[in-house]
C-alpha atoms as a PDB file:
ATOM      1  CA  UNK A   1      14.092 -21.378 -60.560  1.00  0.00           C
ATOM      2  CA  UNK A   2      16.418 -19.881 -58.096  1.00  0.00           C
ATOM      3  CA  UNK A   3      16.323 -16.779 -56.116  1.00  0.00           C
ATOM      4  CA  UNK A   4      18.581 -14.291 -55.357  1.00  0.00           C
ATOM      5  CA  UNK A   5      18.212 -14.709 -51.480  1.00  0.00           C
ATOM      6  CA  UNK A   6      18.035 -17.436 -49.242  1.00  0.00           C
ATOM      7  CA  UNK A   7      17.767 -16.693 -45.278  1.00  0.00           C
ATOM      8  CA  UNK A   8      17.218 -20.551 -44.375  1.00  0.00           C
ATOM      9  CA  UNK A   9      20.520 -22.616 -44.843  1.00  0.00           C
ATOM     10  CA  UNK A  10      21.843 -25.569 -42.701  1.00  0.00           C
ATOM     11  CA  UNK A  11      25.648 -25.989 -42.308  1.00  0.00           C
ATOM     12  CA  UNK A  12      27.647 -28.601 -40.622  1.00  0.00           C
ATOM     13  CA  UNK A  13      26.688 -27.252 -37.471  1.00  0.00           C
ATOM     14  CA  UNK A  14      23.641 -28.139 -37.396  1.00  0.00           C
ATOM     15  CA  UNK A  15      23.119 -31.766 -36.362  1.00  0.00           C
ATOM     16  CA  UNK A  16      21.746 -32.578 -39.974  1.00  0.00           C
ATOM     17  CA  UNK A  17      23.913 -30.270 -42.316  1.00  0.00           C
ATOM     18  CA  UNK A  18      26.498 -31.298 -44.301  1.00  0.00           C
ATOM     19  CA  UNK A  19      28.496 -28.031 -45.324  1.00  0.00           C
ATOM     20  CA  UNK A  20      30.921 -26.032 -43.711  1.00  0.00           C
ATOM     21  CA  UNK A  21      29.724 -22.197 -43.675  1.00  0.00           C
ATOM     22  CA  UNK A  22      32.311 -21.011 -45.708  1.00  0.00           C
ATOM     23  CA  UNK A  23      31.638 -23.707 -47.799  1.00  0.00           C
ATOM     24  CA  UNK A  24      28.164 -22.444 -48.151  1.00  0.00           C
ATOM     25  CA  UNK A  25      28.982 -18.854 -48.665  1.00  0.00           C
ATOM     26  CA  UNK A  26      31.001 -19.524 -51.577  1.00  0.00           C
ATOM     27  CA  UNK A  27      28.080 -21.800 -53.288  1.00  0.00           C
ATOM     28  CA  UNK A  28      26.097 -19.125 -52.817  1.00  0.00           C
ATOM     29  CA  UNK A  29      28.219 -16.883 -54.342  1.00  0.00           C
ATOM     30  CA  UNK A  30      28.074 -19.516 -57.466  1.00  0.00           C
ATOM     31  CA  UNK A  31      24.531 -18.849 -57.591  1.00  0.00           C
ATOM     32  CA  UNK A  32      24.397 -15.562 -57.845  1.00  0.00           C
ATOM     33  CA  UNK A  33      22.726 -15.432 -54.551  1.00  0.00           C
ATOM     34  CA  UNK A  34      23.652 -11.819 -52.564  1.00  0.00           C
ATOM     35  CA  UNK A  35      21.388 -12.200 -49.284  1.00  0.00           C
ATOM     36  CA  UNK A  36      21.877 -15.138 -46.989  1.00  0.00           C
ATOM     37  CA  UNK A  37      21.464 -16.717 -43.444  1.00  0.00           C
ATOM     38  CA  UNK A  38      22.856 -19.246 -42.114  1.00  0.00           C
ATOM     39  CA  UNK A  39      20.446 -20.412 -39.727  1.00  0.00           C
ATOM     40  CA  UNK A  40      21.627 -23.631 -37.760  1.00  0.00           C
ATOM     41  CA  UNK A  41      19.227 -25.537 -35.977  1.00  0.00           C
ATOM     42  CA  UNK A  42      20.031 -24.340 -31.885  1.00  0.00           C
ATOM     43  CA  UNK A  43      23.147 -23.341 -32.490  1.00  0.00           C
ATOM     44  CA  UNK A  44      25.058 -19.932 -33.078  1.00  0.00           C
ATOM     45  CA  UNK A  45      28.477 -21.831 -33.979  1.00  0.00           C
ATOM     46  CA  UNK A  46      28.535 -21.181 -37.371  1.00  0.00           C
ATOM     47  CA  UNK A  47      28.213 -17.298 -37.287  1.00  0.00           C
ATOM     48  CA  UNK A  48      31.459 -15.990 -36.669  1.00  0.00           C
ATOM     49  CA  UNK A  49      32.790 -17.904 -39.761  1.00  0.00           C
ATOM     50  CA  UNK A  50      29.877 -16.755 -42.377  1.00  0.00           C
ATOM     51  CA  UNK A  51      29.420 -13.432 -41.448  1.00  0.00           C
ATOM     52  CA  UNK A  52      33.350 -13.030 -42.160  1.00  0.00           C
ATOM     53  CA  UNK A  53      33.470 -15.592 -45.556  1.00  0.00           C
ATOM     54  CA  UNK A  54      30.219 -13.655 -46.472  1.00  0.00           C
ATOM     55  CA  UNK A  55      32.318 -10.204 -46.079  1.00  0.00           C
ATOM     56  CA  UNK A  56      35.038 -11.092 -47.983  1.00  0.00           C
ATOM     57  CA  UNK A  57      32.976 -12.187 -51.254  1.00  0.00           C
ATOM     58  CA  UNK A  58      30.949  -9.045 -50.533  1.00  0.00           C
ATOM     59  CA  UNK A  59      27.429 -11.154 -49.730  1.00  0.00           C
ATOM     60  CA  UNK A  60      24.877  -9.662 -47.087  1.00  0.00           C
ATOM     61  CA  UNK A  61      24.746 -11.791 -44.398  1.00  0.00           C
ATOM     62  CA  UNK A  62      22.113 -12.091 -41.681  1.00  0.00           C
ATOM     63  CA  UNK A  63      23.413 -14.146 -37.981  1.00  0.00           C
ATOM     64  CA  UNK A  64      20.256 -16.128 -37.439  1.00  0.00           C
ATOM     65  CA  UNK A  65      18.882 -19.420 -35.598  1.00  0.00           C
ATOM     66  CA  UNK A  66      16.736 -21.732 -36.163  1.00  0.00           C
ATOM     67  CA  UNK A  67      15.004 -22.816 -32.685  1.00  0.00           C
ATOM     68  CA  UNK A  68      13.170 -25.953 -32.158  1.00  0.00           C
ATOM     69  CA  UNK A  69       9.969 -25.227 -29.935  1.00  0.00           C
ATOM     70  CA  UNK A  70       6.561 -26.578 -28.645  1.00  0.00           C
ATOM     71  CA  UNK A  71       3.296 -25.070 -28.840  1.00  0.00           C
ATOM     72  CA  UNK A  72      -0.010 -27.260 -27.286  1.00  0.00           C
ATOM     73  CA  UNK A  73       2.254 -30.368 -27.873  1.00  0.00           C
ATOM     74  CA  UNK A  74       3.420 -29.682 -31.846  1.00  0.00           C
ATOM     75  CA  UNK A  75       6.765 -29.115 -32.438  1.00  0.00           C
ATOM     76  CA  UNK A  76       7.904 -25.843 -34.665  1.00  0.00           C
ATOM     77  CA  UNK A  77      11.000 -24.212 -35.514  1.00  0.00           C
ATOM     78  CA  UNK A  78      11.117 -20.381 -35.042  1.00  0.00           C
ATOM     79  CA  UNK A  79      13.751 -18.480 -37.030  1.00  0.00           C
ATOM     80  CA  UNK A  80      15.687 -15.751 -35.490  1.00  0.00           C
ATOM     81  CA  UNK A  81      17.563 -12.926 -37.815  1.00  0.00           C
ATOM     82  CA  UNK A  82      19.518 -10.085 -36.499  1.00  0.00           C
ATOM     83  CA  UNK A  83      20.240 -11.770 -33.289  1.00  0.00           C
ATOM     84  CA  UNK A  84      22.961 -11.119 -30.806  1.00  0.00           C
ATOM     85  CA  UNK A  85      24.618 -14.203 -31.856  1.00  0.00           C
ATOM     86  CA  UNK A  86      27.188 -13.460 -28.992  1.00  0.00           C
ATOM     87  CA  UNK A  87      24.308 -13.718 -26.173  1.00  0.00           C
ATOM     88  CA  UNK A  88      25.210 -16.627 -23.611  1.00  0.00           C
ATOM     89  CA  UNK A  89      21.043 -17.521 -24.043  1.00  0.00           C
ATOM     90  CA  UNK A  90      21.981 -18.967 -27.103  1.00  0.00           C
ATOM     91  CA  UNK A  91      24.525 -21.102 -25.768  1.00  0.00           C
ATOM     92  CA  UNK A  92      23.022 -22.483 -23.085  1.00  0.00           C
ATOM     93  CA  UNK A  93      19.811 -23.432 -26.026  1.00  0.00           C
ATOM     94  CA  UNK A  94      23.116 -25.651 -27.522  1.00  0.00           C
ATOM     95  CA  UNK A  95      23.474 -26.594 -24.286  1.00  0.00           C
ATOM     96  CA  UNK A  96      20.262 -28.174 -22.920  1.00  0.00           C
ATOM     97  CA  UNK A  97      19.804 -30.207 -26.402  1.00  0.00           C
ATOM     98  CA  UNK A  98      23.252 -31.257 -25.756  1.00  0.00           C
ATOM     99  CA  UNK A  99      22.353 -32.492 -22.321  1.00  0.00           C
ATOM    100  CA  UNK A 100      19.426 -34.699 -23.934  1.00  0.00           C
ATOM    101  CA  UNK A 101      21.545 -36.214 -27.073  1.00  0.00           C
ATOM    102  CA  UNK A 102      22.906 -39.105 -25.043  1.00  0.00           C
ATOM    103  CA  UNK A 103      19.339 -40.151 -23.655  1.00  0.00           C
ATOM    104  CA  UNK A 104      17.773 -39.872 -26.889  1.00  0.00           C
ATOM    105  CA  UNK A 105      20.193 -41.587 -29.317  1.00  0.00           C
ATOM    106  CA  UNK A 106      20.200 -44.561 -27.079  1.00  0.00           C
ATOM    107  CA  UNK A 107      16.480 -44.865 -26.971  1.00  0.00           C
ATOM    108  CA  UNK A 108      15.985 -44.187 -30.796  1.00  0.00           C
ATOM    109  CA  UNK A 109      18.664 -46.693 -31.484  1.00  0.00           C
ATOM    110  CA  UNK A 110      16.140 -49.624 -29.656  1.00  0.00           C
ATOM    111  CA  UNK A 111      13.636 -48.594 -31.545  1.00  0.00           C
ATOM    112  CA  UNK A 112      14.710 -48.425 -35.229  1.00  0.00           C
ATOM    113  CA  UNK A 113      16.244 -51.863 -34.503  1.00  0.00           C
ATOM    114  CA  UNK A 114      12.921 -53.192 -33.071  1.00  0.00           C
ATOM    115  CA  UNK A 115      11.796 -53.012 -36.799  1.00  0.00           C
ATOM    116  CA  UNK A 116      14.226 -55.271 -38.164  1.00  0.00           C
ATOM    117  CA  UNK A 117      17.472 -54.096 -38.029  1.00  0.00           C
ATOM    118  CA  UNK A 118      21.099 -54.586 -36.611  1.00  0.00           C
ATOM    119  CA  UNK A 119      22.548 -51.646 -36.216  1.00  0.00           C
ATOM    120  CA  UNK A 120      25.748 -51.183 -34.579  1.00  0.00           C
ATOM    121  CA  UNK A 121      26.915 -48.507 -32.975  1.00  0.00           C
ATOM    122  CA  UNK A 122      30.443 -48.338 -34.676  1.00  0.00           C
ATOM    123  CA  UNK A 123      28.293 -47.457 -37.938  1.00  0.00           C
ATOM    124  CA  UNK A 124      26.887 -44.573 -35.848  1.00  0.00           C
ATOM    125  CA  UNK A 125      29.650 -43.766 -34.664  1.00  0.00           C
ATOM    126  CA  UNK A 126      31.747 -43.669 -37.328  1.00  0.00           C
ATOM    127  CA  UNK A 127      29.394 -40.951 -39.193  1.00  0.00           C
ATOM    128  CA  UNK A 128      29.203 -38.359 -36.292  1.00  0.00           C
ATOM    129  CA  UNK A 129      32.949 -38.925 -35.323  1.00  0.00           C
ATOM    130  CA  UNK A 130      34.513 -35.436 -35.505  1.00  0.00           C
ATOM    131  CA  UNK A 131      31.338 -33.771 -36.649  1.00  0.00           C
ATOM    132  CA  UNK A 132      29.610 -30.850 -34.096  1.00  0.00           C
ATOM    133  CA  UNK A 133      27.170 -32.884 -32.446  1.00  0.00           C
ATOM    134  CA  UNK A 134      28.957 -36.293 -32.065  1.00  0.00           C
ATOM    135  CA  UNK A 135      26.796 -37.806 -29.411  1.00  0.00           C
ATOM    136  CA  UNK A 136      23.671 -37.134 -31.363  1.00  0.00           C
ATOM    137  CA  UNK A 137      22.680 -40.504 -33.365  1.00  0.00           C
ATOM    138  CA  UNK A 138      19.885 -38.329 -35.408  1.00  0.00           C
ATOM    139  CA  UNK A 139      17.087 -40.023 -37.337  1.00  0.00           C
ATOM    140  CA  UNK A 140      19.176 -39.158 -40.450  1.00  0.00           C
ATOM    141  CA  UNK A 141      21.904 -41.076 -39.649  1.00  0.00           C
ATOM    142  CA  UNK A 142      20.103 -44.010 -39.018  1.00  0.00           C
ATOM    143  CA  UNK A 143      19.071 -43.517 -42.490  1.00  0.00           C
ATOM    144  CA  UNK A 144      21.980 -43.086 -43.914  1.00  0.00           C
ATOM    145  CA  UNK A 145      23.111 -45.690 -42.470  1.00  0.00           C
ATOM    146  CA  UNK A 146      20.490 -48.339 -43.450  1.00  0.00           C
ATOM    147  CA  UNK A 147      20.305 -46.642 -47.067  1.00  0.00           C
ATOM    148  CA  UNK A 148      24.150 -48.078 -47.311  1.00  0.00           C
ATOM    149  CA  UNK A 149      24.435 -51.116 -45.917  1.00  0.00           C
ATOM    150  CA  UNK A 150      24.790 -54.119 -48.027  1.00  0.00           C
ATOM    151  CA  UNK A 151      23.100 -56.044 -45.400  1.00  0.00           C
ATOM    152  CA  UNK A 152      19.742 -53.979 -46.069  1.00  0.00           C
ATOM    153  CA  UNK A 153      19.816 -53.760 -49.669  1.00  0.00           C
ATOM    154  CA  UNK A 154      16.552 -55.806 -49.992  1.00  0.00           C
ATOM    155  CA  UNK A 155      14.728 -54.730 -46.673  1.00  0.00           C
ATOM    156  CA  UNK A 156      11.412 -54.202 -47.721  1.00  0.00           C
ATOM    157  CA  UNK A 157      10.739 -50.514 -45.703  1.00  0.00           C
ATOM    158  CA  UNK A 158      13.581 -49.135 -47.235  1.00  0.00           C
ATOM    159  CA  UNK A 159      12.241 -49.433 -50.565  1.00  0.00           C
ATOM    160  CA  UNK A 160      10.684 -46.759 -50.616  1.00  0.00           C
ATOM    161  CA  UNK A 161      13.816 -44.167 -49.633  1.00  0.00           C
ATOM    162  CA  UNK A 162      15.788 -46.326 -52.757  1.00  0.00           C
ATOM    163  CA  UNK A 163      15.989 -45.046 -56.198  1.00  0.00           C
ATOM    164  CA  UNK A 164      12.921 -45.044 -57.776  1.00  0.00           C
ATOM    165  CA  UNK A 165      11.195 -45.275 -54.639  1.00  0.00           C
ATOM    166  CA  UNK A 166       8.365 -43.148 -53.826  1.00  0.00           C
ATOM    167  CA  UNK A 167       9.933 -41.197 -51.102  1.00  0.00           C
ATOM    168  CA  UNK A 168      13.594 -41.365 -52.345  1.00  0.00           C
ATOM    169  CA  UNK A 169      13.385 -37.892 -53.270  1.00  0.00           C
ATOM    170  CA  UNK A 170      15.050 -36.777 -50.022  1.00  0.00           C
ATOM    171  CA  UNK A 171      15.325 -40.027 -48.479  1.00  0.00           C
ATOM    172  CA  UNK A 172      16.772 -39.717 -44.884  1.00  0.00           C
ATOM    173  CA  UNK A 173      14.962 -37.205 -44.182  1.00  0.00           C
ATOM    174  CA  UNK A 174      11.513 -38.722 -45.430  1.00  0.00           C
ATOM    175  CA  UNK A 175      12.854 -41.582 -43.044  1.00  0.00           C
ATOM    176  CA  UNK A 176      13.056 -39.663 -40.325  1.00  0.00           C
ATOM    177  CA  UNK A 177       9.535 -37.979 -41.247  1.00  0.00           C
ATOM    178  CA  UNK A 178       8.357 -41.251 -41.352  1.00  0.00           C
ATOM    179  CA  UNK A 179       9.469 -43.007 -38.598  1.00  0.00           C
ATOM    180  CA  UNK A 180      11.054 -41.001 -36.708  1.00  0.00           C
ATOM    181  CA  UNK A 181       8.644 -37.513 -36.080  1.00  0.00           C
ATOM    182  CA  UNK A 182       6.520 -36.894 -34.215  1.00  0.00           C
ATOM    183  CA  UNK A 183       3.671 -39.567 -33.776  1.00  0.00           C
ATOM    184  CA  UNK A 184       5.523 -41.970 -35.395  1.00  0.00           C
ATOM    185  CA  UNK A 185       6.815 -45.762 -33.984  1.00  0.00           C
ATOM    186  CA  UNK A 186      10.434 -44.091 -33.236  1.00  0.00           C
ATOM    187  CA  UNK A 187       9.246 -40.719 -32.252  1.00  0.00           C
ATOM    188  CA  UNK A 188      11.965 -40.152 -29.196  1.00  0.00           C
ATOM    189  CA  UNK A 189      10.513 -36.743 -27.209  1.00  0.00           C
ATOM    190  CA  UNK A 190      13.080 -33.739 -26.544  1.00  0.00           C
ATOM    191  CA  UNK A 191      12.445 -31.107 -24.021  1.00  0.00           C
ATOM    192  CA  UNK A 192      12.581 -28.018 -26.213  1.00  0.00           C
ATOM    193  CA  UNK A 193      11.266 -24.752 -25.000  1.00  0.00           C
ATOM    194  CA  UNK A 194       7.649 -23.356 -25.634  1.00  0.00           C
ATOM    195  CA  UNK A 195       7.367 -21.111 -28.557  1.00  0.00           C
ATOM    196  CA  UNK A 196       6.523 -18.002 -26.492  1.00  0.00           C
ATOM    197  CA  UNK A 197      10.069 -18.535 -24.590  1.00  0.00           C
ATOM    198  CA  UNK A 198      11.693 -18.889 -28.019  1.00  0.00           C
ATOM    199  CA  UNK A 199      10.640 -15.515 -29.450  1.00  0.00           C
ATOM    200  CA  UNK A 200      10.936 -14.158 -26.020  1.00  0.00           C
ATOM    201  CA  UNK A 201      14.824 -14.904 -26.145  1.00  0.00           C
ATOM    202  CA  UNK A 202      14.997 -13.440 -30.149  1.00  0.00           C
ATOM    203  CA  UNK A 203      13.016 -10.455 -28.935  1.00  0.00           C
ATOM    204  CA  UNK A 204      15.618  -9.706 -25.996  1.00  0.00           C
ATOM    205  CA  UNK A 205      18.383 -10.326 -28.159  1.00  0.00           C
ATOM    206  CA  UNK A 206      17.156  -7.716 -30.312  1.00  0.00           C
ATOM    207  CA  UNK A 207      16.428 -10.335 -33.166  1.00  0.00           C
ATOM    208  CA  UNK A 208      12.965 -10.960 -35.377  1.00  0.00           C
ATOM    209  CA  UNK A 209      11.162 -14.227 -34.812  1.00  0.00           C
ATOM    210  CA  UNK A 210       9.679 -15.953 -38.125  1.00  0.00           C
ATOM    211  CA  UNK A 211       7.855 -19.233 -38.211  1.00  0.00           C
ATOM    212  CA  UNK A 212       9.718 -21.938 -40.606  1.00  0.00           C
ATOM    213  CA  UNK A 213       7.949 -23.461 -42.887  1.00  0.00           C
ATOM    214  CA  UNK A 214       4.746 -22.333 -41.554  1.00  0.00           C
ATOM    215  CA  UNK A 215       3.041 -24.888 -44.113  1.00  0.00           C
ATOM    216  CA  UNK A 216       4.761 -27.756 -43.596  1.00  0.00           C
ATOM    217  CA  UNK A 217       4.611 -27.284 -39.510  1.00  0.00           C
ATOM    218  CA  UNK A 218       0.836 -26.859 -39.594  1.00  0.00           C
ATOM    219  CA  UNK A 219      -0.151 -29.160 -42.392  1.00  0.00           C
ATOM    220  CA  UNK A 220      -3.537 -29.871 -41.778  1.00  0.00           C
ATOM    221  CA  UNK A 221      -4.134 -26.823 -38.880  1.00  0.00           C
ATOM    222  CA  UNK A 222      -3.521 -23.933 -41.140  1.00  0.00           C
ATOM    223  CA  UNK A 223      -5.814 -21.832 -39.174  1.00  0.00           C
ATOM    224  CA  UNK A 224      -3.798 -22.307 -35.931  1.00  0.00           C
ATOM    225  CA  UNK A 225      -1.819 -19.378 -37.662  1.00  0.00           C
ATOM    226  CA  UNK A 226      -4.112 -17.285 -36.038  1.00  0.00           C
ATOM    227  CA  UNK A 227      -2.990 -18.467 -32.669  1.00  0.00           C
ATOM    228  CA  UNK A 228       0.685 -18.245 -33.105  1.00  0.00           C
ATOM    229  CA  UNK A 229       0.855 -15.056 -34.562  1.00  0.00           C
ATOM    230  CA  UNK A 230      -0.389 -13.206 -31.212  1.00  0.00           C
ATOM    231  CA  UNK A 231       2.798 -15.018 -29.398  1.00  0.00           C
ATOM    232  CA  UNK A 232       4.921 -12.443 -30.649  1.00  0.00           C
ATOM    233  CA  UNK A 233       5.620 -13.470 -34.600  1.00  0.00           C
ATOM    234  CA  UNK A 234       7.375 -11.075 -36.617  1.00  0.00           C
ATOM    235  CA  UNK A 235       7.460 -12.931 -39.698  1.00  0.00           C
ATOM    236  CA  UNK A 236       6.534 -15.851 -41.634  1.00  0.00           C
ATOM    237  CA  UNK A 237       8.534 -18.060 -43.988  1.00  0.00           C
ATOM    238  CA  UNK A 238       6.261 -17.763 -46.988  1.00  0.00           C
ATOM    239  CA  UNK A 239       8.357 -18.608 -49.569  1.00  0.00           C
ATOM    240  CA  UNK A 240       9.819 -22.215 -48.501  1.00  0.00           C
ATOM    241  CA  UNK A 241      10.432 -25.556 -50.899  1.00  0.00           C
ATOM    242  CA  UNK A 242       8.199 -27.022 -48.418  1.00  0.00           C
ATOM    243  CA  UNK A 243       5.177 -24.898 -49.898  1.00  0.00           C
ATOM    244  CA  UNK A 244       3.244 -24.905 -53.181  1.00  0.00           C
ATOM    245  CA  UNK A 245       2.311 -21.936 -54.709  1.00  0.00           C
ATOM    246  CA  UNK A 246      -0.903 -21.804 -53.738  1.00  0.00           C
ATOM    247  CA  UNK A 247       0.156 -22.814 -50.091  1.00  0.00           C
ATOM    248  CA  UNK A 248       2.997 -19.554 -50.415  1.00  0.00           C
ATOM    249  CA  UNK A 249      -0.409 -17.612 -51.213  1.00  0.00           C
ATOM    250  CA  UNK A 250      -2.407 -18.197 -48.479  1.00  0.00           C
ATOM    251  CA  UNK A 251       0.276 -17.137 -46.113  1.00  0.00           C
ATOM    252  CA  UNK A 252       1.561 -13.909 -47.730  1.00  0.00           C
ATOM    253  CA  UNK A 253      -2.346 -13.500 -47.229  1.00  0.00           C
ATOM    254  CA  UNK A 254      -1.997 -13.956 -43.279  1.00  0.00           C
ATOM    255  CA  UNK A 255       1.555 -11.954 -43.699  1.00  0.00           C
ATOM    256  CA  UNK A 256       0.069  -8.774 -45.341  1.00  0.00           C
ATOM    257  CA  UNK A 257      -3.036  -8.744 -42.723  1.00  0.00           C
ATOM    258  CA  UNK A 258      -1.016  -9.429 -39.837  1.00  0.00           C
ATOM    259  CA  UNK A 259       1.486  -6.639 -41.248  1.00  0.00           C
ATOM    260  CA  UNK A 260       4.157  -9.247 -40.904  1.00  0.00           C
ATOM    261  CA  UNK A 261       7.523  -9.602 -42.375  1.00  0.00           C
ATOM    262  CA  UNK A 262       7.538 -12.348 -45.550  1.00  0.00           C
ATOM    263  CA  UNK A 263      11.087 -14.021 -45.724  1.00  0.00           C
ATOM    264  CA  UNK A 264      12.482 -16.892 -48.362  1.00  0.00           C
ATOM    265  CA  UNK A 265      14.290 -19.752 -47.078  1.00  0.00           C
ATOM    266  CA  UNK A 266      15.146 -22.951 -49.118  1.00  0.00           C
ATOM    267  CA  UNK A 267      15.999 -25.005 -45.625  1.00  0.00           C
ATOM    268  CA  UNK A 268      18.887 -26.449 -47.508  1.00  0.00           C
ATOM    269  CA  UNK A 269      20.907 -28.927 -45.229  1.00  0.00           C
ATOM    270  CA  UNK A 270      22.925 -30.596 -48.563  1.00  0.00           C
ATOM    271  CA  UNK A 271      22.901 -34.868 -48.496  1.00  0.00           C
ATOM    272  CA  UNK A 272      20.046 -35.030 -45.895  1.00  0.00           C
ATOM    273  CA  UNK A 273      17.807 -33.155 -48.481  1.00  0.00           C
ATOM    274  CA  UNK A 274      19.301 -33.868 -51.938  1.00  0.00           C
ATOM    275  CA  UNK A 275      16.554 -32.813 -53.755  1.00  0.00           C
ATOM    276  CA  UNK A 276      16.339 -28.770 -51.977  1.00  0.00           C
ATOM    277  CA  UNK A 277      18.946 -26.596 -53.739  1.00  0.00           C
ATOM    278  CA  UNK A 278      20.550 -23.650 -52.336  1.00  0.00           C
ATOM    279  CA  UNK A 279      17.875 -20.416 -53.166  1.00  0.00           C
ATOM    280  CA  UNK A 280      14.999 -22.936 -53.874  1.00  0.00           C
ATOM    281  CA  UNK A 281      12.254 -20.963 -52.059  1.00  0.00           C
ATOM    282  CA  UNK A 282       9.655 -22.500 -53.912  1.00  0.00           C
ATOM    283  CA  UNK A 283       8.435 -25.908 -54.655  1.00  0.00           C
ATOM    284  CA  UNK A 284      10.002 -26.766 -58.138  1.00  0.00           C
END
């Protein structure tokens, strides 16, 4: 089932997304889907071109964000709609994950080939050539990577992410979730900003803040809800194809005693998560 919204959608400008916005505007057009965000992991780029694509097929359009933060140590992604996507703060967010990308790629790349592999870094190259964040060899790249090379066809841990396999539902990202998030072997640390700066920069910019995913983020600490909430919180993601129903349930519980917003957000990103379609707020 698809819904008529959809106010969490990854285009090529984020380092994981695979569609162009205008591309995206006019698939959700196809769908019959009138209410959209594009919100790009730490980047603003991708505004200027939806909010016009999304005028001219006469969709609503929100300019949003989708910034990576830490709270105690755990990473989360706080969504911001209505921003002032022309605000130099969210440049200079694009800008200090730029700085890392180098750093990181390099160190990721020794570790995914500690477990086995030979990876060269033409074959990394030669996917992020020309795309918006070039010098950033993401964990999904690796994947995709090692998913097509003839050399790993066999490889034992990649079974898995092959067809058939257990996790080959979305398999680069269940690679990176894997083996590549955090607490995991090739877990490579950024220096995002703490969650309280993150909504502080929304709030100035005269945006909402909503937790992502809240479900999938907290997994087994639902309850630390009741911590984040008081940073400033808006909103929560309730309806997400990260969550169940019954999962969806318990936080439009903490949403309607909180008085907080409820949004819907499929976190669609195209190739890296085949198996999410556009306005799939719900686990199918």
């Amino acid at each position: 089932m698809h819904n008529s919204v959809d106010f969490h959608i990854h285009s090529c400008y984020s380092d994981d997304g695979e569609f162009t916005p205008s591309e995206l505007v006019r698939m959700c057009a196809e769908k019959g889907i009138h209410s959209m965000a594009i919100s790009d992991h730490n980047s603003v780029a991708g505004i200027e071109e939806v909010m016009h694509e999304a005028d001219e097929l006469h969709i609503h359009c929100v300019p949003a964000i989708e910034i990576d933060c830490m709270y105690h140590g755990m990473i989360f992604h706080v969504l911001g709609y209505e921003i002032d996507y022309t605000s130099p703060d969210f440049k200079e967010i694009e800008k200090r994950i730029r700085r890392q990308c180098v750093y990181t790629s390099v160190k990721r790349f020794g570790l995914i080939n500690k477990l086995g592999f030979h990876v060269k870094e033409e074959e990394l190259n030669q996917l992020t050539s020309g795309s918006y964040w070039p010098e950033q060899w993401s964990p999904k790249i690796f994947a995709e990577v090692l998913l097509k090379s003839e050399a790993y066809q066999n490889h034992e841990l990649l079974r898995p992410y092959r067809k058939g396999g257990y996790r080959s539902d979305n398999p680069y990202v269940n690679f990176y979730l894997d083996w590549c998030s955090q607490g995991k072997p090739c877990f490579v640390p950024m220096n995002y900003p703490d969650m309280q700066t993150a909504i502080d920069v929304i709030h100035q910019n005269h945006g909402k803040a909503v937790l992502a995913h809240p479900g999938a983020s907290l997994h087994k600490k639902l309850e630390l809800i009741e911590e984040l909430i008081p940073l400033g919180l808006d909103g929560l993601e309730v309806y997400s194809s990260h969550h169940t129903r019954a999962v969806a349930e318990w936080f439009h519980g903490k949403a309607v005693r909180h008085k907080l917003e409820e949004t819907r957000g499929s976190d669609f990103h195209g190739k890296t998560k085949p198996a999410v379609q556009l306005g799939q707020c719900k686990r199918q």
